[in-house]
PDB file of N, CA and C in Angstrom:
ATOM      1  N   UNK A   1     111.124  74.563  20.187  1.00  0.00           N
ATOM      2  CA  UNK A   1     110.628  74.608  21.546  1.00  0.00           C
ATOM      3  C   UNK A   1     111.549  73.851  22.491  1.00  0.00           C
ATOM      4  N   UNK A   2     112.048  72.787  21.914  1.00  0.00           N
ATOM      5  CA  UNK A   2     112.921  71.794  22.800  1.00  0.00           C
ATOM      6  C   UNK A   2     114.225  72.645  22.961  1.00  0.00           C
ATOM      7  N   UNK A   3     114.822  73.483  22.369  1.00  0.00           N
ATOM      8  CA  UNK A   3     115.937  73.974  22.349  1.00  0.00           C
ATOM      9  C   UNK A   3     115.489  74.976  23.483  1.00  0.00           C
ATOM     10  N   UNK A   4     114.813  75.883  23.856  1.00  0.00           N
ATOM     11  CA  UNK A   4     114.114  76.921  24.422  1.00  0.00           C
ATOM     12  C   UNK A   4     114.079  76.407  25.514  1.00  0.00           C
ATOM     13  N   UNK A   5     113.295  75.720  25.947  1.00  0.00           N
ATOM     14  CA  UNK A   5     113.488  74.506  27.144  1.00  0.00           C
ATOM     15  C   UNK A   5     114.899  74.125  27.794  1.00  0.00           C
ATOM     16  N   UNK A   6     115.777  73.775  26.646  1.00  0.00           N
ATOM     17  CA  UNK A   6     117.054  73.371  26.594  1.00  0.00           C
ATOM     18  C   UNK A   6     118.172  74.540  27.407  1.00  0.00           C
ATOM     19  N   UNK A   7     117.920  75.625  26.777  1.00  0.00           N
ATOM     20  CA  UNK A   7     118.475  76.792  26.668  1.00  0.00           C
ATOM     21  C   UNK A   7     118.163  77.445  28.645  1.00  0.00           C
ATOM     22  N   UNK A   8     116.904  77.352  28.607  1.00  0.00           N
ATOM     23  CA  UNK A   8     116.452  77.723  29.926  1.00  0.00           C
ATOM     24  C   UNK A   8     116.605  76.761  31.210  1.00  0.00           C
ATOM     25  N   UNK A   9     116.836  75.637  31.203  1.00  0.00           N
ATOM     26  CA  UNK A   9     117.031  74.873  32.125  1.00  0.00           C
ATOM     27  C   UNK A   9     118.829  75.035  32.276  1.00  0.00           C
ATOM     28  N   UNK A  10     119.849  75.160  31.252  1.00  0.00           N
ATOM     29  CA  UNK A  10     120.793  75.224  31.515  1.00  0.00           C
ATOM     30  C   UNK A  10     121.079  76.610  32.099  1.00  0.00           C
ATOM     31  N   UNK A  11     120.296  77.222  31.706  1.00  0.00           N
ATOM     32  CA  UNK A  11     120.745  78.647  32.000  1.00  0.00           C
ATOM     33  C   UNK A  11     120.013  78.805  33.585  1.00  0.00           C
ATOM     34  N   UNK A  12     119.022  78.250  34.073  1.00  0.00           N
ATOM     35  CA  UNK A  12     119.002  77.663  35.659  1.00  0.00           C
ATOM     36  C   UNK A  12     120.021  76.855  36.202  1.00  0.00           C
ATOM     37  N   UNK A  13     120.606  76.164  35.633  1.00  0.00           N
ATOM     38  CA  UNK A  13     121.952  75.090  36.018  1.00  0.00           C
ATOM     39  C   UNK A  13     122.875  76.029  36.609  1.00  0.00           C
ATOM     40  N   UNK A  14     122.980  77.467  35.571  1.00  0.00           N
ATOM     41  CA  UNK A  14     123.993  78.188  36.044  1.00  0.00           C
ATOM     42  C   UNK A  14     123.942  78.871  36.924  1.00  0.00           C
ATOM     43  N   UNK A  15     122.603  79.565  36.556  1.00  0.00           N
ATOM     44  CA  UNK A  15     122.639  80.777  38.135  1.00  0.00           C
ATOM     45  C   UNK A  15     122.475  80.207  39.516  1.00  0.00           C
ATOM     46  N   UNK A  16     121.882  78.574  39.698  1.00  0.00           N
ATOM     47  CA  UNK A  16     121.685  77.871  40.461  1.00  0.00           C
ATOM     48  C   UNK A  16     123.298  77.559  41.320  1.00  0.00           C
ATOM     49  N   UNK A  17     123.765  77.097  40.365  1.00  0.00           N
ATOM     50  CA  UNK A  17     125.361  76.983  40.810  1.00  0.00           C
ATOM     51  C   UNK A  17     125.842  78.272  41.308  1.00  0.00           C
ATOM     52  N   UNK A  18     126.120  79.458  40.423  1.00  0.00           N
ATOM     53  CA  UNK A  18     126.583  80.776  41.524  1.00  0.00           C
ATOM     54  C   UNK A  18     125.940  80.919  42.172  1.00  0.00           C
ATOM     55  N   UNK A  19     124.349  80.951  42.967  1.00  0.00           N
ATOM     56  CA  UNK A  19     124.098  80.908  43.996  1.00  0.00           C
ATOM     57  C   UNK A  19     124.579  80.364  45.068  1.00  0.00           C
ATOM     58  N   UNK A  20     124.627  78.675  45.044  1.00  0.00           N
ATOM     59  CA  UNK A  20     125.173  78.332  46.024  1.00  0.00           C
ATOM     60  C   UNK A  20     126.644  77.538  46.348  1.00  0.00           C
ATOM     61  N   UNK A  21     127.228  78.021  44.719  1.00  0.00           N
ATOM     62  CA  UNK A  21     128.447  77.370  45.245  1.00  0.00           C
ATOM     63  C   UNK A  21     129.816  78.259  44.444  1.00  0.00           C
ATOM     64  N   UNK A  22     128.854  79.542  44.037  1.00  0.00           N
ATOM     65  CA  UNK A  22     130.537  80.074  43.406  1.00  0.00           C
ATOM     66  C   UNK A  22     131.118  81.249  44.384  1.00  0.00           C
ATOM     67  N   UNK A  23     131.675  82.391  43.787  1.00  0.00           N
ATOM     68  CA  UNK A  23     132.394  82.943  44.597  1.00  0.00           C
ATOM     69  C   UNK A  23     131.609  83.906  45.419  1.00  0.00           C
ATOM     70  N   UNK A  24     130.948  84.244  44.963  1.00  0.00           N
ATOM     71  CA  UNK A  24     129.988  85.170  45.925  1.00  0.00           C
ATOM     72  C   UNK A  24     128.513  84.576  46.200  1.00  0.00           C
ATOM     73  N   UNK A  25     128.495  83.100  46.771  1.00  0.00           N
ATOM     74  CA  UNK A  25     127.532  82.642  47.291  1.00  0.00           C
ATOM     75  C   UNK A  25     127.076  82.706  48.464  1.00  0.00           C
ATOM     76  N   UNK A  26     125.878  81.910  48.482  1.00  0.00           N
ATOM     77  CA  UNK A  26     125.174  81.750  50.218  1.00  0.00           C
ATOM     78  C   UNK A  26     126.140  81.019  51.304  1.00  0.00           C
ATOM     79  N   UNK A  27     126.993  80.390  51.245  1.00  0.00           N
ATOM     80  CA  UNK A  27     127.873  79.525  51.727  1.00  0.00           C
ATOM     81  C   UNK A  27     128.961  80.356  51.978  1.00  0.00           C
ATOM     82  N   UNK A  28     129.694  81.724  50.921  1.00  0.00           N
ATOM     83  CA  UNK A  28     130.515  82.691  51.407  1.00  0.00           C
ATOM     84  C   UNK A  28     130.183  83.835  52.399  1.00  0.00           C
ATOM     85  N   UNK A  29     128.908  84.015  52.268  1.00  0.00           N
ATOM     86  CA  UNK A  29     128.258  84.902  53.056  1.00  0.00           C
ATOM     87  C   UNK A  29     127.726  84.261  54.665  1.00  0.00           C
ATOM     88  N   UNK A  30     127.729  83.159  54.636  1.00  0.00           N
ATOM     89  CA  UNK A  30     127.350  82.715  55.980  1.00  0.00           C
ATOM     90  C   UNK A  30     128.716  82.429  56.765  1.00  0.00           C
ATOM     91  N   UNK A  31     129.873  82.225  55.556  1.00  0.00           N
ATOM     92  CA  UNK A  31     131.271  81.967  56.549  1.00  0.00           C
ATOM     93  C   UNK A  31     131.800  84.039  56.852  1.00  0.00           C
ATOM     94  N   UNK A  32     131.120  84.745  56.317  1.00  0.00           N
ATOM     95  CA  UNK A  32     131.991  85.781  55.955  1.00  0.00           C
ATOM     96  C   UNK A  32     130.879  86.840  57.669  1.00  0.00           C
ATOM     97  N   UNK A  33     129.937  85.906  57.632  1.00  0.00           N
ATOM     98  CA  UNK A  33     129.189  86.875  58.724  1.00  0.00           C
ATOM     99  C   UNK A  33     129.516  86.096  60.181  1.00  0.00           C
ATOM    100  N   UNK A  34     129.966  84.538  60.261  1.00  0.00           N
ATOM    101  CA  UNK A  34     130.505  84.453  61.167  1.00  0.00           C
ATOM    102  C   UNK A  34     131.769  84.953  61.325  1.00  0.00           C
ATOM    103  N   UNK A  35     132.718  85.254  60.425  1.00  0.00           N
ATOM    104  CA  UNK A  35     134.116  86.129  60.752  1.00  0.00           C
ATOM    105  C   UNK A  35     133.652  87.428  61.409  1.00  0.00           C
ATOM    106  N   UNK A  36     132.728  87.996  60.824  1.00  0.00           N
ATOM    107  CA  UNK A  36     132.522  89.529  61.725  1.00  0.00           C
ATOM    108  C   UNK A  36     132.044  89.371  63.383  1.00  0.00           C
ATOM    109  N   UNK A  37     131.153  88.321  63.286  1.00  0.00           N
ATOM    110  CA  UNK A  37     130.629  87.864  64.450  1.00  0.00           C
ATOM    111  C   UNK A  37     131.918  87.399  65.643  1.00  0.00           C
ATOM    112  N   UNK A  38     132.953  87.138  64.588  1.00  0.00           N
ATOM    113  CA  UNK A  38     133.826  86.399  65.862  1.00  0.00           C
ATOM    114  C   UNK A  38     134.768  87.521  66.088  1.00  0.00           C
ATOM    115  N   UNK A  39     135.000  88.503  64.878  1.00  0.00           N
ATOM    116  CA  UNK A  39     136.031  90.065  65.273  1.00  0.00           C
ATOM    117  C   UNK A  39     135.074  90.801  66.113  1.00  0.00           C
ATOM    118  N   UNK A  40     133.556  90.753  66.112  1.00  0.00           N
ATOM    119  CA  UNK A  40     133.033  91.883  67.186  1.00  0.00           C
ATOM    120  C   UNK A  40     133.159  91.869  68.652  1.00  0.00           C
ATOM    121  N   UNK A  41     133.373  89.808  68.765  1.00  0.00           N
ATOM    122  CA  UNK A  41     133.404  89.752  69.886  1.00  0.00           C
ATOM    123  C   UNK A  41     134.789  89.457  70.727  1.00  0.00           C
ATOM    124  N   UNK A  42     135.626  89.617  69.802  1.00  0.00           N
ATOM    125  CA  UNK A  42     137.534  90.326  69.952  1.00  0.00           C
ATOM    126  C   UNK A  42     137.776  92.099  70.360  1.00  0.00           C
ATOM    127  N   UNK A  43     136.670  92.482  69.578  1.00  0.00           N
ATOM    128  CA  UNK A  43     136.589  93.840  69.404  1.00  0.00           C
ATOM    129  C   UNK A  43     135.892  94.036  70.895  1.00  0.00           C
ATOM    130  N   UNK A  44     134.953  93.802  71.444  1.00  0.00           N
ATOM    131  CA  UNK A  44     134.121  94.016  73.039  1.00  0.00           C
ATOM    132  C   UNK A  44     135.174  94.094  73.757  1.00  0.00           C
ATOM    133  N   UNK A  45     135.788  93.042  73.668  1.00  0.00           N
ATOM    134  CA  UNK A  45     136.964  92.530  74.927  1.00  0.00           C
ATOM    135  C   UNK A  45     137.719  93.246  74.707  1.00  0.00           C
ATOM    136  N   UNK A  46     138.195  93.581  73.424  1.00  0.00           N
ATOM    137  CA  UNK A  46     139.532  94.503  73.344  1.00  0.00           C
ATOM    138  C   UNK A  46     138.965  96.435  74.476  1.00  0.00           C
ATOM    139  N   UNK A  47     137.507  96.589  74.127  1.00  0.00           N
ATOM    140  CA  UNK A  47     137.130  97.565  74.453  1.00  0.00           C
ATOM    141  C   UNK A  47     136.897  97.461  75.775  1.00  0.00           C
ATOM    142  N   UNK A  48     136.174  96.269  76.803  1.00  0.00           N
ATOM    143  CA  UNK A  48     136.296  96.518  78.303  1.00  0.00           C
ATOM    144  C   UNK A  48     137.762  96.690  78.291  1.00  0.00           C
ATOM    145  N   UNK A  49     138.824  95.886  77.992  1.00  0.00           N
ATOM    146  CA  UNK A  49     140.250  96.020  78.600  1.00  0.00           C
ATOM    147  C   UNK A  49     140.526  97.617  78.089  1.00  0.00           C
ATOM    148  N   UNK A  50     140.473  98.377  77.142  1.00  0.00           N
ATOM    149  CA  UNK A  50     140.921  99.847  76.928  1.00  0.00           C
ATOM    150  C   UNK A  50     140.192 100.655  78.009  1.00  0.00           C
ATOM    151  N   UNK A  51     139.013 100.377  78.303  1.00  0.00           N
ATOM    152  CA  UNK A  51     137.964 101.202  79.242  1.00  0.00           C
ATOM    153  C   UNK A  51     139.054 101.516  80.914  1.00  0.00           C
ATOM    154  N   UNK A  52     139.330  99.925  81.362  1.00  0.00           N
ATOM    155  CA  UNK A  52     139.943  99.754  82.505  1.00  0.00           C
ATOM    156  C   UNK A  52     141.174 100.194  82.490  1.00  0.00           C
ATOM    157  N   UNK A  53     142.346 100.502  81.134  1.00  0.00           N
ATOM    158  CA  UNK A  53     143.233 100.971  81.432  1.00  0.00           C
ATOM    159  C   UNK A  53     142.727 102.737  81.159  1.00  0.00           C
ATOM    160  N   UNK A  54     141.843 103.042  80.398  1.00  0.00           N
ATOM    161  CA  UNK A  54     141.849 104.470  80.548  1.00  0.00           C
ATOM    162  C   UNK A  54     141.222 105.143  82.308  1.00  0.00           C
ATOM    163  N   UNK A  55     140.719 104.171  83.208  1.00  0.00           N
ATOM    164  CA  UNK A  55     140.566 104.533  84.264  1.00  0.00           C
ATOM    165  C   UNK A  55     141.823 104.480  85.256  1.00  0.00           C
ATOM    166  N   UNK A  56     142.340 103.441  84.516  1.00  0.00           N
ATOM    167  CA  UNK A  56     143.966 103.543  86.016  1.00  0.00           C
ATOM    168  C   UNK A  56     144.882 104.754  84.949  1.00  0.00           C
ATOM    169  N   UNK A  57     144.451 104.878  83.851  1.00  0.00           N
ATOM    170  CA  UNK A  57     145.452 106.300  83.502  1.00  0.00           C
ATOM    171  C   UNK A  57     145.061 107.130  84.253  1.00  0.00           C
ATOM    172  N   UNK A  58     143.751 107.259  84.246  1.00  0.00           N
ATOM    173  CA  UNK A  58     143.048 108.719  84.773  1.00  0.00           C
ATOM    174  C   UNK A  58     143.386 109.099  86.451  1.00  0.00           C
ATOM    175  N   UNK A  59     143.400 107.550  86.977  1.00  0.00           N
ATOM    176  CA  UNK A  59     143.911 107.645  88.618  1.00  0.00           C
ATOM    177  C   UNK A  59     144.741 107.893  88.748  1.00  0.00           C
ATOM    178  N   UNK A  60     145.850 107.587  87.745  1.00  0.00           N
ATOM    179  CA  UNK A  60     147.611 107.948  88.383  1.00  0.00           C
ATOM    180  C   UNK A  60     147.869 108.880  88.088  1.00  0.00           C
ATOM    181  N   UNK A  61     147.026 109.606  86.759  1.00  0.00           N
ATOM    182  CA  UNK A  61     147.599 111.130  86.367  1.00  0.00           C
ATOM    183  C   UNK A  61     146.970 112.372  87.791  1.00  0.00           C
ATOM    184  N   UNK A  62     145.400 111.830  88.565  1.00  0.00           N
ATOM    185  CA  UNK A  62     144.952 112.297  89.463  1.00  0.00           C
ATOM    186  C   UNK A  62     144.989 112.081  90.682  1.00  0.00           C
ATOM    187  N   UNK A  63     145.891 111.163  91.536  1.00  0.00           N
ATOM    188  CA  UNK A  63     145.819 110.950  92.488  1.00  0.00           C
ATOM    189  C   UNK A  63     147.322 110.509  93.170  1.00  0.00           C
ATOM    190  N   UNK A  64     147.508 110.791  94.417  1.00  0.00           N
ATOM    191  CA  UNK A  64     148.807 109.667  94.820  1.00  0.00           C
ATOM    192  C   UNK A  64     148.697 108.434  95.429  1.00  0.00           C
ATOM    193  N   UNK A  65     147.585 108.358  95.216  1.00  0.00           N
ATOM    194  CA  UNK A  65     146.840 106.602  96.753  1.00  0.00           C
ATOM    195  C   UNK A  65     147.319 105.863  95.358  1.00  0.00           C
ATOM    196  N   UNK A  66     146.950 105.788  94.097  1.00  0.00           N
ATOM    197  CA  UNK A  66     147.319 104.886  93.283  1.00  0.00           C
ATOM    198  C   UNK A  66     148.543 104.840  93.127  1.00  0.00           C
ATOM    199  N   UNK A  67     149.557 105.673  92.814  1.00  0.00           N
ATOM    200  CA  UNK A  67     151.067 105.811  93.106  1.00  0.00           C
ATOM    201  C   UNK A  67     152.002 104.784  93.502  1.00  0.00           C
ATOM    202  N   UNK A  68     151.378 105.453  95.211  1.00  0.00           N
ATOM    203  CA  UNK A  68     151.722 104.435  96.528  1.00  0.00           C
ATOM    204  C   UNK A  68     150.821 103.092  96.474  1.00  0.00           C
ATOM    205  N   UNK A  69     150.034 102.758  96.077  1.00  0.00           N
ATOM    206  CA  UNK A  69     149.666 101.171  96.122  1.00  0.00           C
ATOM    207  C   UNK A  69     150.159 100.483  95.014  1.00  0.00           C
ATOM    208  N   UNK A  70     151.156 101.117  93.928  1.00  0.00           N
ATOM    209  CA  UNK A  70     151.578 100.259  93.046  1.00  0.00           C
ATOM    210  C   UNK A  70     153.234 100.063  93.378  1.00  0.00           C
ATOM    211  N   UNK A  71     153.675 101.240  94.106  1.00  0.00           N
ATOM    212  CA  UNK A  71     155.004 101.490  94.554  1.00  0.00           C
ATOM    213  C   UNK A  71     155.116 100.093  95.660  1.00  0.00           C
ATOM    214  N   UNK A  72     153.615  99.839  96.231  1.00  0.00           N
ATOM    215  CA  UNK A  72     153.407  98.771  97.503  1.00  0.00           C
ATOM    216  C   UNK A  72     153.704  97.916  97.040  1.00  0.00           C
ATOM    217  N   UNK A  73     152.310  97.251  96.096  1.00  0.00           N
ATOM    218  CA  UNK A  73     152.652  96.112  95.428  1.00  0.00           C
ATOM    219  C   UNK A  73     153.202  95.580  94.548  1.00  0.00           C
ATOM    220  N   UNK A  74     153.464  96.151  93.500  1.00  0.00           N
ATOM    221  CA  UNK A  74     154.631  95.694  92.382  1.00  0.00           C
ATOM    222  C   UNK A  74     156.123  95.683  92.691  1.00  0.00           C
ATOM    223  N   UNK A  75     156.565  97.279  93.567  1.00  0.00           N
ATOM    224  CA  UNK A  75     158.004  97.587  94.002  1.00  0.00           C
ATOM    225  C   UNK A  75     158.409  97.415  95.078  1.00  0.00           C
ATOM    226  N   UNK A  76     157.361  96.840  96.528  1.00  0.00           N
ATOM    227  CA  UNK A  76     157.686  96.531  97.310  1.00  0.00           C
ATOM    228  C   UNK A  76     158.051  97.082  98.361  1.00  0.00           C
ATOM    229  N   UNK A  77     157.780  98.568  98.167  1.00  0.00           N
ATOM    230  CA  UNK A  77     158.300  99.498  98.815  1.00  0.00           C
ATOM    231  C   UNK A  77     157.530 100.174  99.721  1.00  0.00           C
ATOM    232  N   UNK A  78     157.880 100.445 100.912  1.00  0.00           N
ATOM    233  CA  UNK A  78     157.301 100.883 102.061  1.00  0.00           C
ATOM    234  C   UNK A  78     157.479 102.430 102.344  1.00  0.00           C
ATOM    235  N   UNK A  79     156.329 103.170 102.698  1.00  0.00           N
ATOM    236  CA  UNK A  79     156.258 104.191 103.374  1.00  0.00           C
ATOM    237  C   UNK A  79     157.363 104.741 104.620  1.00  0.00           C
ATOM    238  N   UNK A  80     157.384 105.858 104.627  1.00  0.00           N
ATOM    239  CA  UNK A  80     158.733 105.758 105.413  1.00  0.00           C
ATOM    240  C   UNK A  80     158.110 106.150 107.098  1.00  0.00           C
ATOM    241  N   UNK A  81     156.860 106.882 107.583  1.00  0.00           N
ATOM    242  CA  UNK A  81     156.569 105.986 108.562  1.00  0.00           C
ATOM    243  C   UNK A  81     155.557 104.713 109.277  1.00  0.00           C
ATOM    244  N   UNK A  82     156.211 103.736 108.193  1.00  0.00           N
ATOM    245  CA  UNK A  82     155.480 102.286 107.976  1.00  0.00           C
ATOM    246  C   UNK A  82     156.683 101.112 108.234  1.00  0.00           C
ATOM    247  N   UNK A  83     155.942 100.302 108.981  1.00  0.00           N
ATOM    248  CA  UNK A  83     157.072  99.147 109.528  1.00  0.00           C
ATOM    249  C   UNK A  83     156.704  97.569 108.793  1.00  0.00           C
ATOM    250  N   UNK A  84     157.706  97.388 108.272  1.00  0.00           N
ATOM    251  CA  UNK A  84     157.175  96.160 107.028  1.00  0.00           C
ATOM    252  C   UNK A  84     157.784  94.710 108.618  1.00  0.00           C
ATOM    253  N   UNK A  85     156.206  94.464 108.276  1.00  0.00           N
ATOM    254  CA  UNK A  85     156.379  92.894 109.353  1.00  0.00           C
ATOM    255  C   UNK A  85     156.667  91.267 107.826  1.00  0.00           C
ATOM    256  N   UNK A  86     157.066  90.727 108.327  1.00  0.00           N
ATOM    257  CA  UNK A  86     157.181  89.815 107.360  1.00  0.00           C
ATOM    258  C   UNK A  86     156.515  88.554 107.900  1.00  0.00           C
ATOM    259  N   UNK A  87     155.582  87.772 107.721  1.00  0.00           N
ATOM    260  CA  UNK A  87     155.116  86.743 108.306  1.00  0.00           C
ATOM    261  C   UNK A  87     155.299  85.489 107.449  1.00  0.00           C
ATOM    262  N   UNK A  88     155.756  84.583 108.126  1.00  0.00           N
ATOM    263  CA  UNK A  88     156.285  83.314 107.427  1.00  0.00           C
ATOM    264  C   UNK A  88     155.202  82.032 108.491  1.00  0.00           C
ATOM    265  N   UNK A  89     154.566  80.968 107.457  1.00  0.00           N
ATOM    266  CA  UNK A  89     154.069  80.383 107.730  1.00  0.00           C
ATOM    267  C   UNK A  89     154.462  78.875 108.125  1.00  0.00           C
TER     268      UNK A  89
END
């Protein structure tokens, strides 16, 4: 009987231990669901920023106002009947 006892308490020792401390424990699973938690919320952001460039694709392939306001502001370049004032403070 003492051996039986013996036998069963160690054999709780063990599964007790892979529960919470071997390789596929409660402790891997709580670090392994904050990793997803922290790629979903890489993954959102990555998806507003794709959203906003698939709308300025969609404007420049459809329009010329976007064109000319990037020709404005990035290249600096003026309309040809448009008079560039320069104001210095």
């Amino acid at each position: 009987m003492k051996l039986l006892i013996g036998l069963l308490g160690a054999f709780t020792v063990i599964l007790q231990y892979q529960l919470w401390l071997g390789e596929d424990s409660v402790r891997a699973l709580n670090m392994l669901e904050e990793e997803v938690q922290a790629q979903q919320a890489i993954n959102s952001e990555l998806e507003a920023r794709n959203r906003l460039l698939e709308i300025e694709v969609i404007d420049l392939k459809n329009g010329l106002e976007a064109v000319e306001e990037r020709a404005r502001s990035e290249l600096g370049m003026i309309g040809e009947d448009e008079v560039f004032y320069l104001i210095i403070e």
